[in-house]
PDB file of N, CA and C in Angstrom:
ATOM      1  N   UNK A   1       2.425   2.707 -12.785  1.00  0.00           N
ATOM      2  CA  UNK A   1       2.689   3.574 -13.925  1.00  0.00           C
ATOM      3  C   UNK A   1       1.577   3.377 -14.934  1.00  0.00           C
ATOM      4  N   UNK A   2       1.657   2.065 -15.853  1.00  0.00           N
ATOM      5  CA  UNK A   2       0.302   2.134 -16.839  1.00  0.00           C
ATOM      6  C   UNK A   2      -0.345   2.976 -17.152  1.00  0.00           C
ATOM      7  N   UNK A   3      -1.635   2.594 -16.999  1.00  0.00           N
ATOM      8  CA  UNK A   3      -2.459   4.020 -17.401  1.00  0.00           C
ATOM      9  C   UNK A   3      -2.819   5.493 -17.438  1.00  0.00           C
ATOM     10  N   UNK A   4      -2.037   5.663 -16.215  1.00  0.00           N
ATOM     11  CA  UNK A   4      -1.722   6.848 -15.734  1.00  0.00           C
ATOM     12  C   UNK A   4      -0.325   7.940 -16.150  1.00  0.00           C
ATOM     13  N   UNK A   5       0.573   7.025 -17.146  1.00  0.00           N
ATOM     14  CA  UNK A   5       1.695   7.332 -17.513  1.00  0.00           C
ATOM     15  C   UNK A   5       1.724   8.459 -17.860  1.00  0.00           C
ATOM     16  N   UNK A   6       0.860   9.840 -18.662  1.00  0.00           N
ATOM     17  CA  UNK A   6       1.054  11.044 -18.776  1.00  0.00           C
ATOM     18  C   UNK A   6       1.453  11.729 -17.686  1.00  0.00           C
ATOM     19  N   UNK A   7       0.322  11.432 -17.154  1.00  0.00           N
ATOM     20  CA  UNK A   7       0.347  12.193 -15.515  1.00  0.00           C
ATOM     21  C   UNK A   7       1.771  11.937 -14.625  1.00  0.00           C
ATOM     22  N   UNK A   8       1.945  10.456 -14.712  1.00  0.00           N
ATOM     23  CA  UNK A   8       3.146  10.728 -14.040  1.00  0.00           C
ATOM     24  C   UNK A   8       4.415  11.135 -14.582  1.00  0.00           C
ATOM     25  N   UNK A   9       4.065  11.560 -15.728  1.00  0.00           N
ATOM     26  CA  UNK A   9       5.594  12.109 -16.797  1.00  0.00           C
ATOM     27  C   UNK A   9       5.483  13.288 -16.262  1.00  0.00           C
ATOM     28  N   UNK A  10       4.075  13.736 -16.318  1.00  0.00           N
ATOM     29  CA  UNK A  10       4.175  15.328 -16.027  1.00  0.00           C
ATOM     30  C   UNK A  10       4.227  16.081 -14.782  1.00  0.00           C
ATOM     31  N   UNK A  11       4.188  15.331 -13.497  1.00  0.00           N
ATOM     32  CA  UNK A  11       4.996  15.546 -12.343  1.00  0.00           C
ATOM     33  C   UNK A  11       6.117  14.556 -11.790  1.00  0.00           C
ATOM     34  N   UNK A  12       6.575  13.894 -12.835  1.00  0.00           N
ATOM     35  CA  UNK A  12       7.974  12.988 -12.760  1.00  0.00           C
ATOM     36  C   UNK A  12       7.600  12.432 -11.452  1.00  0.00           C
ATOM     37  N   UNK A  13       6.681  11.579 -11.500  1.00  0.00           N
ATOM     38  CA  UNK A  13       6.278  10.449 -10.753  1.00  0.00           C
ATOM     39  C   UNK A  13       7.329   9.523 -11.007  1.00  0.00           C
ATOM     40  N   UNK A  14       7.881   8.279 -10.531  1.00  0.00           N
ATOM     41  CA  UNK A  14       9.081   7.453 -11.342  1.00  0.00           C
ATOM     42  C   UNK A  14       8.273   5.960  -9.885  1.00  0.00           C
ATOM     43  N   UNK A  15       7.795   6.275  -8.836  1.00  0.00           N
ATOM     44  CA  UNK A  15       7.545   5.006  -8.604  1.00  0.00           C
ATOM     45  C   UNK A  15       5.999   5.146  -7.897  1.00  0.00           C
ATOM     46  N   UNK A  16       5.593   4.014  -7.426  1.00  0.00           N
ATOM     47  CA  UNK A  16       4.278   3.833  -6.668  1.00  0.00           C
ATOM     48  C   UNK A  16       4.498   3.797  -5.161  1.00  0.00           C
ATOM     49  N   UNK A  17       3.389   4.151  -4.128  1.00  0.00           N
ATOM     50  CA  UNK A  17       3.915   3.697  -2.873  1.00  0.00           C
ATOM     51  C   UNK A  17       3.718   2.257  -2.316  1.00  0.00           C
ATOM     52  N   UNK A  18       4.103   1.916  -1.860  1.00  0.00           N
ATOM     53  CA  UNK A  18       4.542   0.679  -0.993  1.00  0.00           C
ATOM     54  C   UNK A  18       4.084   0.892   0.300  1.00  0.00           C
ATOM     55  N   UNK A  19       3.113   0.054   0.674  1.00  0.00           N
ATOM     56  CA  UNK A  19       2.608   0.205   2.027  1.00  0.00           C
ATOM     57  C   UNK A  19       2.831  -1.419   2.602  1.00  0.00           C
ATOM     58  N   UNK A  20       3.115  -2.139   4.103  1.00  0.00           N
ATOM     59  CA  UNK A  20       3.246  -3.348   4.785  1.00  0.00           C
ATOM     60  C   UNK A  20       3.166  -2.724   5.837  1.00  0.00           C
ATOM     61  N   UNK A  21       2.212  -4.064   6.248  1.00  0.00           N
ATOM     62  CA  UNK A  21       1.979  -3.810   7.499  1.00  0.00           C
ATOM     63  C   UNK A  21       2.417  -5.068   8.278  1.00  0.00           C
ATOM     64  N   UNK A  22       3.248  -5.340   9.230  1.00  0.00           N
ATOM     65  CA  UNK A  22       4.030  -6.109  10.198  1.00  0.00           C
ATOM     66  C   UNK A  22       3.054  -6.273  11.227  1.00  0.00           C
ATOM     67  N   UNK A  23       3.301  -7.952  11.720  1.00  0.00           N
ATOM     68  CA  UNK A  23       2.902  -8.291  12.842  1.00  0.00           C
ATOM     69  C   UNK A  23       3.445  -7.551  14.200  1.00  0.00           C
ATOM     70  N   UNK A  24       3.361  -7.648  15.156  1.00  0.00           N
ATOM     71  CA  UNK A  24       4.119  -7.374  16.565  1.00  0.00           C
ATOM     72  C   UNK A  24       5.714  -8.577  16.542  1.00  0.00           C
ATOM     73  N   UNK A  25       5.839  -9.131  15.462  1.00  0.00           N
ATOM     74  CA  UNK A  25       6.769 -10.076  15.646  1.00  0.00           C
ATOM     75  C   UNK A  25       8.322  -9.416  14.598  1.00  0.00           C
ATOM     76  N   UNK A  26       7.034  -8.339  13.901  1.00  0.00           N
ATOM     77  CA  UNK A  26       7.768  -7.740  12.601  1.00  0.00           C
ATOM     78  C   UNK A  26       8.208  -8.219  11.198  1.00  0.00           C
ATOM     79  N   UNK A  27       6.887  -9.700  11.438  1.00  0.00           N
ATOM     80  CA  UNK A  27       6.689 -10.659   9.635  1.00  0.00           C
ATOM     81  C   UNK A  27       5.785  -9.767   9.247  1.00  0.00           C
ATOM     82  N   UNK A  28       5.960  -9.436   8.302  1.00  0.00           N
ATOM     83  CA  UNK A  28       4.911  -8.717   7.362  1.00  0.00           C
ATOM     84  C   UNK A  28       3.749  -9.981   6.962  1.00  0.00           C
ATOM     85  N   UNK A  29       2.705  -9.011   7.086  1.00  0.00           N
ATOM     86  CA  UNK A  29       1.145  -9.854   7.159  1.00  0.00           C
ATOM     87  C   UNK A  29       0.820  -9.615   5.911  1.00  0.00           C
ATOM     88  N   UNK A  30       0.676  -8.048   5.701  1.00  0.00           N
ATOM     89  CA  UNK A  30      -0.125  -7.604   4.628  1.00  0.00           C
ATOM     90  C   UNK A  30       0.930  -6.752   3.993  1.00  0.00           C
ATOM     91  N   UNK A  31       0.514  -6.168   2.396  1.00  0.00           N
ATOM     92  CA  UNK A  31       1.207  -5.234   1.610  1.00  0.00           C
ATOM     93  C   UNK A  31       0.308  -4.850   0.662  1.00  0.00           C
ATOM     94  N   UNK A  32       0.386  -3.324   0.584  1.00  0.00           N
ATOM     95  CA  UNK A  32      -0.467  -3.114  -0.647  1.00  0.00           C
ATOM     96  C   UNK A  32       0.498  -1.970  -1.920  1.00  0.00           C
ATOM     97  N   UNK A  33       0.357  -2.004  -2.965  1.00  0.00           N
ATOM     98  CA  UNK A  33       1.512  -1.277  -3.833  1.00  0.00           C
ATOM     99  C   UNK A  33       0.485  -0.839  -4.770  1.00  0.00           C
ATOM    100  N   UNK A  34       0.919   0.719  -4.294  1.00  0.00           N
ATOM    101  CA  UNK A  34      -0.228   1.669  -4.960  1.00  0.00           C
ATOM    102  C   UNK A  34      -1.243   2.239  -3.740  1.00  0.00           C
ATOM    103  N   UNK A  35      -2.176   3.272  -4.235  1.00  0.00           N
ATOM    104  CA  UNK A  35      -2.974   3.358  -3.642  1.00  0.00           C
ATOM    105  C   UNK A  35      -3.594   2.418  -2.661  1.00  0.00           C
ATOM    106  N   UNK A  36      -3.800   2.685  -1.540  1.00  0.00           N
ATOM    107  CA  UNK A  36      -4.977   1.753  -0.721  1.00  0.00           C
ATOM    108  C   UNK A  36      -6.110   3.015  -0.028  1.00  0.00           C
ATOM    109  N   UNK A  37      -7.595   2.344   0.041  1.00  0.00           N
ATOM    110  CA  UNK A  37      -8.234   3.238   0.732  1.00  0.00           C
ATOM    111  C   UNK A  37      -8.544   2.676   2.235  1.00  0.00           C
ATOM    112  N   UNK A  38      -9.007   4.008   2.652  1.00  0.00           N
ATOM    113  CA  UNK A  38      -8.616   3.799   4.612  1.00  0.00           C
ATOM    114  C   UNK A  38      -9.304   2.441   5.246  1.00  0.00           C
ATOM    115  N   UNK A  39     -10.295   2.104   4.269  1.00  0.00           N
ATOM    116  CA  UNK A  39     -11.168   0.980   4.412  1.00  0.00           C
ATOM    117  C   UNK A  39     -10.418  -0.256   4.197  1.00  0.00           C
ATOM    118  N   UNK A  40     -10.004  -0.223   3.470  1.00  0.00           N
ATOM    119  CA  UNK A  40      -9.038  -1.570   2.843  1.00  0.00           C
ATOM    120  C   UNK A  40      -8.001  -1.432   4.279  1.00  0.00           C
ATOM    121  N   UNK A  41      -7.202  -0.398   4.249  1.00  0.00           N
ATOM    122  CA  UNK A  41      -6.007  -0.116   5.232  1.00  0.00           C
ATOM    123  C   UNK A  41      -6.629  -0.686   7.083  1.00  0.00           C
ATOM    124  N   UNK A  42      -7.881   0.073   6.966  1.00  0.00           N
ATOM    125  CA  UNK A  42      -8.011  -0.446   8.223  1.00  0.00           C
ATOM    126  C   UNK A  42      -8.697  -1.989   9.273  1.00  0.00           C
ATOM    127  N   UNK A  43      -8.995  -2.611   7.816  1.00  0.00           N
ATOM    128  CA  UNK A  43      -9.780  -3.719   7.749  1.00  0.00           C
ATOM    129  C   UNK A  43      -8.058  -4.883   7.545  1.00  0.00           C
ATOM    130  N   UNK A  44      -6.628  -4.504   7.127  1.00  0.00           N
ATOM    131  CA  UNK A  44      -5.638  -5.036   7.183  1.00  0.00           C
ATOM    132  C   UNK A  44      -5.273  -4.878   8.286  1.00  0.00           C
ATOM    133  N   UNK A  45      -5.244  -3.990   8.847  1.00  0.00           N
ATOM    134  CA  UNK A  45      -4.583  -3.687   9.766  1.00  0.00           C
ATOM    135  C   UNK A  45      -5.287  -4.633  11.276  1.00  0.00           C
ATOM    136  N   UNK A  46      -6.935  -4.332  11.239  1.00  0.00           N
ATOM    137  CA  UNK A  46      -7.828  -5.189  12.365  1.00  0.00           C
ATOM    138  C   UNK A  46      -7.425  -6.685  12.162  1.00  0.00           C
ATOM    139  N   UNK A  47      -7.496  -7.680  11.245  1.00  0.00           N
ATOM    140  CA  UNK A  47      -6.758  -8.463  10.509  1.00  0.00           C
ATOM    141  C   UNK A  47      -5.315  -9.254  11.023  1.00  0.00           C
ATOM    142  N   UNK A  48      -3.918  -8.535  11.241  1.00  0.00           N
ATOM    143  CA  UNK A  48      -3.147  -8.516  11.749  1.00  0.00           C
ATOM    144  C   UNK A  48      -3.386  -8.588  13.096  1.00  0.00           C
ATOM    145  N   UNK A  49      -3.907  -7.573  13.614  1.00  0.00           N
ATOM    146  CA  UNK A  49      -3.630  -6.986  15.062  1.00  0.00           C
ATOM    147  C   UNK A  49      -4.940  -8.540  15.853  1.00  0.00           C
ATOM    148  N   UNK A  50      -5.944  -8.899  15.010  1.00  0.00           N
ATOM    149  CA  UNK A  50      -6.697 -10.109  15.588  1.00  0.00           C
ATOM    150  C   UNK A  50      -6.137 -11.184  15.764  1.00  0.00           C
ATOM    151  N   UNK A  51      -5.031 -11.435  14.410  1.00  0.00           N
ATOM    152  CA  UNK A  51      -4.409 -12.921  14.123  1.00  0.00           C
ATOM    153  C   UNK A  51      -5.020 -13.572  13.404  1.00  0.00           C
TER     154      UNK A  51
END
């Protein structure tokens, strides 16, 4: 919300997204809250899936 608070008044934004990403065991490794870019996302994801 923060800085962005107009904006989200003015399309009644009310939360952020929530992204986790789970092992194959289904413990969550990683989480990101808010935006993530595909770079970040896919560099978590290689990460996990290496061990």
């Amino acid at each position: 919300y923060g800085a962005a608070r107009p904006l989200h008044a003015r399309y009644r934004i009310d939360s952020v997204p929530l992204l986790v990403i789970a092992d194959a065991s289904g413990v969550v490794r990683r989480s990101f809250l808010g935006p993530v870019s595909a770079t970040d996302l896919w560099a978590a994801v290689a990460a996990v899936r290496d061990g």
